[in-house]
Protein backbone atom coordinates (compact mmCIF):
# COMPACT_ATOMS: atom_id res chain seq x y z
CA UNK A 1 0.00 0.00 0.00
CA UNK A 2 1.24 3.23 -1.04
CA UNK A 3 2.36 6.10 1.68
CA UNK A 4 -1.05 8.64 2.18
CA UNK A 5 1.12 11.29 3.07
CA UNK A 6 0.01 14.75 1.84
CA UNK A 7 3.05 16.64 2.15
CA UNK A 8 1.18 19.65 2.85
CA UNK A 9 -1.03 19.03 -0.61
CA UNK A 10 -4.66 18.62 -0.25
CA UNK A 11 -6.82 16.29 0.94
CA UNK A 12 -10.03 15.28 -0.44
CA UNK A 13 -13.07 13.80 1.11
CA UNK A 14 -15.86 12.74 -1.18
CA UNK A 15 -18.64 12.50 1.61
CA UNK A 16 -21.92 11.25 1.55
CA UNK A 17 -23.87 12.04 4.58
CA UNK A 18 -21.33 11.34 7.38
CA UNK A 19 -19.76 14.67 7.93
CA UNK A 20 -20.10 16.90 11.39
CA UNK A 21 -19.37 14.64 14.11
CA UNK A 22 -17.87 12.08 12.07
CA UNK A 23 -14.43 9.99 12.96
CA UNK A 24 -12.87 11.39 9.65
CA UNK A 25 -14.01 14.85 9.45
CA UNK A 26 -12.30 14.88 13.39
CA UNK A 27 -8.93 13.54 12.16
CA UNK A 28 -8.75 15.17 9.18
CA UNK A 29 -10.26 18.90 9.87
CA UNK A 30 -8.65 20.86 7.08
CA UNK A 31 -9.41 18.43 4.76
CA UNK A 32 -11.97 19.60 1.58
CA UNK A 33 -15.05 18.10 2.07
CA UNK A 34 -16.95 17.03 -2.23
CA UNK A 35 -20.30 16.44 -0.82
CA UNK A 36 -21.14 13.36 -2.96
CA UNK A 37 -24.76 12.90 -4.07
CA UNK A 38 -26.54 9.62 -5.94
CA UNK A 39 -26.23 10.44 -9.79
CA UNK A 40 -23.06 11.86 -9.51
CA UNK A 41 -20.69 10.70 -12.16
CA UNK A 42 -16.61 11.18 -12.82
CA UNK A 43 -16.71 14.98 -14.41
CA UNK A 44 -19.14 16.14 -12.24
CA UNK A 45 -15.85 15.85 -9.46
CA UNK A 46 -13.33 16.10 -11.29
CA UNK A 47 -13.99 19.54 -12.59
CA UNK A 48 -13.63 20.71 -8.93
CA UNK A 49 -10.05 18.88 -7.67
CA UNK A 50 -8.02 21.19 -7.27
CA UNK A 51 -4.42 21.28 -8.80
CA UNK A 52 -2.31 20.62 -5.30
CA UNK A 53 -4.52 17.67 -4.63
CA UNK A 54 -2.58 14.82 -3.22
CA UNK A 55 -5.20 12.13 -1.81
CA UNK A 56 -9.10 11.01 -2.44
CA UNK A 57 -10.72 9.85 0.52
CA UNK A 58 -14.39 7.54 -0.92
CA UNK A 59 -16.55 8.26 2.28
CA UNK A 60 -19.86 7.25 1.76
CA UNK A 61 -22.48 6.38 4.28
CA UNK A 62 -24.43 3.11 2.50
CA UNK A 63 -23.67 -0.04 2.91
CA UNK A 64 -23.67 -0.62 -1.04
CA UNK A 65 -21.63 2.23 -2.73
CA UNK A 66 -20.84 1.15 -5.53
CA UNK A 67 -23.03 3.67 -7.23
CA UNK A 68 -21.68 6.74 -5.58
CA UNK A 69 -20.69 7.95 -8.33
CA UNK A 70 -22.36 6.47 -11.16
CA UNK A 71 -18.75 5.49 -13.12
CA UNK A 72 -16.58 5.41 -9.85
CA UNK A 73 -14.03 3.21 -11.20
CA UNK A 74 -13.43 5.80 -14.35
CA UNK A 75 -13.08 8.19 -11.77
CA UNK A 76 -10.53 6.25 -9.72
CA UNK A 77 -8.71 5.74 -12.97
CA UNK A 78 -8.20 9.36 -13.70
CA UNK A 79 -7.64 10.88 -9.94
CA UNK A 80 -4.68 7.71 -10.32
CA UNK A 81 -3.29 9.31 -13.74
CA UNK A 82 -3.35 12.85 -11.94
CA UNK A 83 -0.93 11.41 -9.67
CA UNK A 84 -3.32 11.56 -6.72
CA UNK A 85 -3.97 8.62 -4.19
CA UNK A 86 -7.62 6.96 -3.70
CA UNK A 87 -8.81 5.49 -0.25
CA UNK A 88 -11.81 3.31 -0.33
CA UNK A 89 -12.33 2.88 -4.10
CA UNK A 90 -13.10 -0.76 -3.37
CA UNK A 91 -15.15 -0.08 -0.38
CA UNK A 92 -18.49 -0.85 -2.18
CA UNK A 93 -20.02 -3.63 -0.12
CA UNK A 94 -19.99 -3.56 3.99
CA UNK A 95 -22.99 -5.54 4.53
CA UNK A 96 -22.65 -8.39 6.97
CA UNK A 97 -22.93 -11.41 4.68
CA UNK A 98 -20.26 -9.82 2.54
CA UNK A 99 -17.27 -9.30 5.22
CA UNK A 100 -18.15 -12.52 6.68
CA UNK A 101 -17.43 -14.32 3.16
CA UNK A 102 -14.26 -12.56 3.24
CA UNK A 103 -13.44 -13.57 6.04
CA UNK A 104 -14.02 -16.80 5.23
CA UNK A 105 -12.08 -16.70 1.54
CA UNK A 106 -9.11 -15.31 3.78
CA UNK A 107 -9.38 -18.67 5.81
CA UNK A 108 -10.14 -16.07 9.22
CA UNK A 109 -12.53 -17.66 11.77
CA UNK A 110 -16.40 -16.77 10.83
CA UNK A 111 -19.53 -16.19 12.61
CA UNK A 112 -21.45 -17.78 9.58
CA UNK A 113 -24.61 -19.82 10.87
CA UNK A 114 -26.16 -23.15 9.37
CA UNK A 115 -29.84 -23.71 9.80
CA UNK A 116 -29.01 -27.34 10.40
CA UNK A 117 -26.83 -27.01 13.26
CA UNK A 118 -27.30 -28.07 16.95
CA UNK A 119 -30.92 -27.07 17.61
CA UNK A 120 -29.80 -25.37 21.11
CA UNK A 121 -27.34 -23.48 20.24
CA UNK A 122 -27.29 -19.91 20.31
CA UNK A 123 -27.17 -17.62 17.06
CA UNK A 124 -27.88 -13.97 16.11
CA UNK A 125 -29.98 -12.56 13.92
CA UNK A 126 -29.07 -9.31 12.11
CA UNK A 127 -29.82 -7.08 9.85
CA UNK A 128 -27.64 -7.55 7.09
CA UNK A 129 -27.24 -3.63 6.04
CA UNK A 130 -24.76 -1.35 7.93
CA UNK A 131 -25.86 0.33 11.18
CA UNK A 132 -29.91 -0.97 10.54
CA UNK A 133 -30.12 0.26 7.09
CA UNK A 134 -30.40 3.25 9.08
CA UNK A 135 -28.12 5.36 6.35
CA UNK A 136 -30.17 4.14 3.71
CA UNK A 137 -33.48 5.08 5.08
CA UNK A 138 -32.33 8.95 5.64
CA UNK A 139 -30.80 8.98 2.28
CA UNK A 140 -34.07 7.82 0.64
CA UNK A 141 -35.45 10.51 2.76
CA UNK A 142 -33.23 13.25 1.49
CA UNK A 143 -33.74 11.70 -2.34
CA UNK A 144 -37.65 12.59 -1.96
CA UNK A 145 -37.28 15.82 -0.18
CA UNK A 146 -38.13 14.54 3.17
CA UNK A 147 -36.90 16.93 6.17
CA UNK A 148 -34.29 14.88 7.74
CA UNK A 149 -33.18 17.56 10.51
CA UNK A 150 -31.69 16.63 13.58
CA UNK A 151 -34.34 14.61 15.23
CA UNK A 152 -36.83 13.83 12.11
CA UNK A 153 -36.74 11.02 10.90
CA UNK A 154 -33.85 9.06 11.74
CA UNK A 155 -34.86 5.53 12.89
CA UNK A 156 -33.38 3.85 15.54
CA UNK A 157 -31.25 0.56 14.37
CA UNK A 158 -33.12 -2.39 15.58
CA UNK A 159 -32.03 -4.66 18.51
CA UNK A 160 -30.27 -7.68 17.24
CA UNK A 161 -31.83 -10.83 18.14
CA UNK A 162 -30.46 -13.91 20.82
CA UNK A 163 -32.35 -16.90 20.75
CA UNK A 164 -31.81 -20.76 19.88
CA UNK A 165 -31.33 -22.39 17.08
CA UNK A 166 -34.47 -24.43 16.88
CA UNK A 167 -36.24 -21.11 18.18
CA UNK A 168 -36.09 -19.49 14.59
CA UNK A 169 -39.11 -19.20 12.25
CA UNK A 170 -37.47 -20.77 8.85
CA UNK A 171 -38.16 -17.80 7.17
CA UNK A 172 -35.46 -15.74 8.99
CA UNK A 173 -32.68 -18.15 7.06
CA UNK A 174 -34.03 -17.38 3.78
CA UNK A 175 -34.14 -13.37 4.25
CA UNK A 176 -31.90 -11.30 2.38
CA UNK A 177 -32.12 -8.49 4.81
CA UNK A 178 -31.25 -10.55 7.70
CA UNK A 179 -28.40 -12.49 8.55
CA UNK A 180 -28.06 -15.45 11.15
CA UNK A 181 -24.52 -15.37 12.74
CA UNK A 182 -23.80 -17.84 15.46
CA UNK A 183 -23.35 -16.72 18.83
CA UNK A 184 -19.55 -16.33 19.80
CA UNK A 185 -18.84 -16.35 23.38
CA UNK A 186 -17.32 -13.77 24.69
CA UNK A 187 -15.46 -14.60 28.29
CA UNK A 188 -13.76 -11.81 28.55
CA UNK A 189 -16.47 -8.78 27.93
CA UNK A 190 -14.35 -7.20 25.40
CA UNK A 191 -15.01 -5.89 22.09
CA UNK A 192 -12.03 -4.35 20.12
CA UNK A 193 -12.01 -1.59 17.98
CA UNK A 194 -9.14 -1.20 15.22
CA UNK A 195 -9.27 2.40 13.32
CA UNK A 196 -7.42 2.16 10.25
CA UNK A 197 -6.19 5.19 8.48
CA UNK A 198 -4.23 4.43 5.27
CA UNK A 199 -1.22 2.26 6.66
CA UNK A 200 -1.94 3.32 10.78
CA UNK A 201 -3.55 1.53 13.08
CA UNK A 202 -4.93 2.10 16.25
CA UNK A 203 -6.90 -0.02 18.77
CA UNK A 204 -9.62 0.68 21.52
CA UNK A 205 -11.07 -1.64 23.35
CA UNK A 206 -14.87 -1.57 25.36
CA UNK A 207 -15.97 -3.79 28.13
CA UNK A 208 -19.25 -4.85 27.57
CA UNK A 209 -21.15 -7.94 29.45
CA UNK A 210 -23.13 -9.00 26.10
CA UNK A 211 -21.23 -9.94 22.93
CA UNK A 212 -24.32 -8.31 21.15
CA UNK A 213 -23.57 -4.96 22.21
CA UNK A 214 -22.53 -1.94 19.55
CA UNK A 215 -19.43 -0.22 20.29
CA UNK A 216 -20.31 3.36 21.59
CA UNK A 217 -18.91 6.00 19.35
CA UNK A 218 -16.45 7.94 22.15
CA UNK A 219 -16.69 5.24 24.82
CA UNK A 220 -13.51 3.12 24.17
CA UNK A 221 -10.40 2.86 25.91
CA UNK A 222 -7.48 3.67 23.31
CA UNK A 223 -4.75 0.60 24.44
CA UNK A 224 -1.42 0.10 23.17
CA UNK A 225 -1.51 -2.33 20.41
CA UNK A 226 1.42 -4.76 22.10
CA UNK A 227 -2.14 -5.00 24.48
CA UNK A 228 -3.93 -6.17 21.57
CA UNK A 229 -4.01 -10.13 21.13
CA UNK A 230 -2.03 -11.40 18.36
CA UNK A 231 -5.11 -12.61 16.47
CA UNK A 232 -6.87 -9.93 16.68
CA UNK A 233 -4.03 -7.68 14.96
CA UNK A 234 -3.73 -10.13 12.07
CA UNK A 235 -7.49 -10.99 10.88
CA UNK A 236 -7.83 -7.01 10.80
CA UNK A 237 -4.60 -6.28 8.89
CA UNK A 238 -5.63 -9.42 6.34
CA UNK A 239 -8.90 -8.43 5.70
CA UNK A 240 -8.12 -4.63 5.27
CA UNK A 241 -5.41 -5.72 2.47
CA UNK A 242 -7.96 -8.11 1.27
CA UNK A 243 -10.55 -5.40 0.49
CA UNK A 244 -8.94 -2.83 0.06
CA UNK A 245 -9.36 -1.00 3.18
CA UNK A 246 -7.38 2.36 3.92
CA UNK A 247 -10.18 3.71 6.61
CA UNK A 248 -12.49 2.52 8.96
CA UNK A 249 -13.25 1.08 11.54
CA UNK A 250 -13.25 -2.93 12.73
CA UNK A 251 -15.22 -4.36 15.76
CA UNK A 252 -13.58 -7.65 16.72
CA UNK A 253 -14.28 -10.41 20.12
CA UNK A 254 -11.83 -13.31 21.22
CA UNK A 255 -13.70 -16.37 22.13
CA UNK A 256 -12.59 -18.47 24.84
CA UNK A 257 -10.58 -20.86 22.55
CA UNK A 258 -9.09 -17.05 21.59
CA UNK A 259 -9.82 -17.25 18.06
CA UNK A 260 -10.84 -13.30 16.72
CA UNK A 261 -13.97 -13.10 14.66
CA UNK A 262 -14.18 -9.66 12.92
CA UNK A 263 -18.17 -8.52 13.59
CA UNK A 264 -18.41 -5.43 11.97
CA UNK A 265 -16.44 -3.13 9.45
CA UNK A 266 -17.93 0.40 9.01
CA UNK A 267 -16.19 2.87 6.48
CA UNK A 268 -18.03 5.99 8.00
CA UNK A 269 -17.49 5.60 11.73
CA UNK A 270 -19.05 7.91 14.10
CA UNK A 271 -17.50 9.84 16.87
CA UNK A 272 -19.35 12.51 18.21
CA UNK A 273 -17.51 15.72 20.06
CA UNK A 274 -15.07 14.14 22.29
CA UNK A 275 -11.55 14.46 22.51
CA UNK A 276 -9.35 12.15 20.05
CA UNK A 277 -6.60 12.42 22.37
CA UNK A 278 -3.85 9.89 21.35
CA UNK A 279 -6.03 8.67 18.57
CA UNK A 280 -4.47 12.04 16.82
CA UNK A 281 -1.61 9.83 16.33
CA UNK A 282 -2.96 8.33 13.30
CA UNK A 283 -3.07 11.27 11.62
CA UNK A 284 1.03 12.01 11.61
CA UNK A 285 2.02 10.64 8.11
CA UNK A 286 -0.69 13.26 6.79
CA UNK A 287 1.25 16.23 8.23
């Protein structure tokens, strides 16, 4: 992977709908914001990169972007003849059934359920969109003129769902907007998040007592990685290579056999108005 470092050149975030507040936006505050919109295509952005622009950040909110813009790979092709590096250009699929089949092509431990498996034991059900579909509902929203202020009309994501095996309707299996993942147990409470921006790394871990829980946005505890368990550290760093990956944000648990099943990838993670403190780090090949 090549170095992201802008030498004082600009910075370019193509954002869809995951600005103020945002992890990205936080690290990278001088960076120009191309508010990217569905229908978009490759001149409509080019025309406005400007001439000292060193790096392309993709940064859209939906769990299928592949569409954002229309011709996105012609784009990538001729922000790569300018000279100028792309993040995320392959970042078009985050759903849940996709990064577990990664996972599994890379040969990394997966939470993949089979209906036919022991009838009592436990499994999750989940929606298979990022975050709920949440993203996708506001965007729709927006799309038909909608007012999608803060506070209207942003659903909740729903609860994901603990139960047995044999406790499932059969209809849930055959869903494609759900996903059944079995239930990894999680002895030590721990969830750990890995924040990747172009070749940095950092990790933050959150205690939790359920291994269903969502990492909070600014809740974590930043650790050293030598803290982080070996496995951990390596299905993260393989699956980022494997898809392409320079930003976002991993949610990983150890089971008590201490095998690391990546749960969650988001490419837009959230972080609200607290301090980044050593997180800040991240950002020092950019200076």
């Amino acid at each position: 992977m090549p170095s992201y470092g802008s030498g004082g050149r600009s910075v370019l975030i193509y954002d869809h709908s995951s600005w103020s507040g945002y992890l990205l936006q936080r690290l990278l505050p001088r960076a120009t914001r191309f508010v990217a919109r569905r229908g978009d295509r490759a001149g409509d952005v080019l025309a406005d990169v400007p001439a000292d622009a060193a790096v392309f950040i993709f940064h859209v909110d939906l769990t299928w972007a592949g569409d954002v813009p229309l011709d996105r790979s012609e784009l990538t092709a001729r922000l790569v003849r300018y000279g100028i590096a792309v993040i995320n250009h392959d970042v078009v699929d985050i759903s849940k059934r996709s990064l577990q089949h990664a996972c599994g092509e890379l040969g990394l431990p997966t939470t993949v359920a089979d209906q036919s498996g022991p009838p009592d034991d436990l499994v999750i059900v989940k929606t298979d969109r990022n975050y709920g579909g949440v993203p996708e509902t506001l965007s729709q929203q927006r799309d038909t003129g909608l007012d999608v202020g803060p506070g209207k009309g942003a659903p909740e994501p729903p609860e994901y769902l603990v139960a047995r095996r044999c406790e499932l309707d059969e209809a849930v299996w055959t869903r494609p907007d759900l996903v059944v993942e079995n239930y990894v147990s999680n002895p030590h409470g721990q969830i750990y998040r890995a924040i990747r921006l172009g070749d940095a790394m950092a990790f933050m871990v959150y205690r939790t007592g359920r291994a269903v829980d969502r990492v909070p946005a600014d809740s974590s505890l930043l650790v050293d990685a030598d803290l982080v368990p070996t496995a951990v550290k390596k299905a993260v760093v393989e699956l980022a290579q494997y898809r392409g990956i320079g930003f976002g944000a991993f949610d990983v648990i150890v089971d008590d056999a201490s095998q690391a099943f990546v749960i969650d990838f988001n490419s837009t993670p959230y972080w609200g108005a607290g301090a980044l403190g050593a997180l800040r780090r991240l950002t020092r090949p950019w200076s």
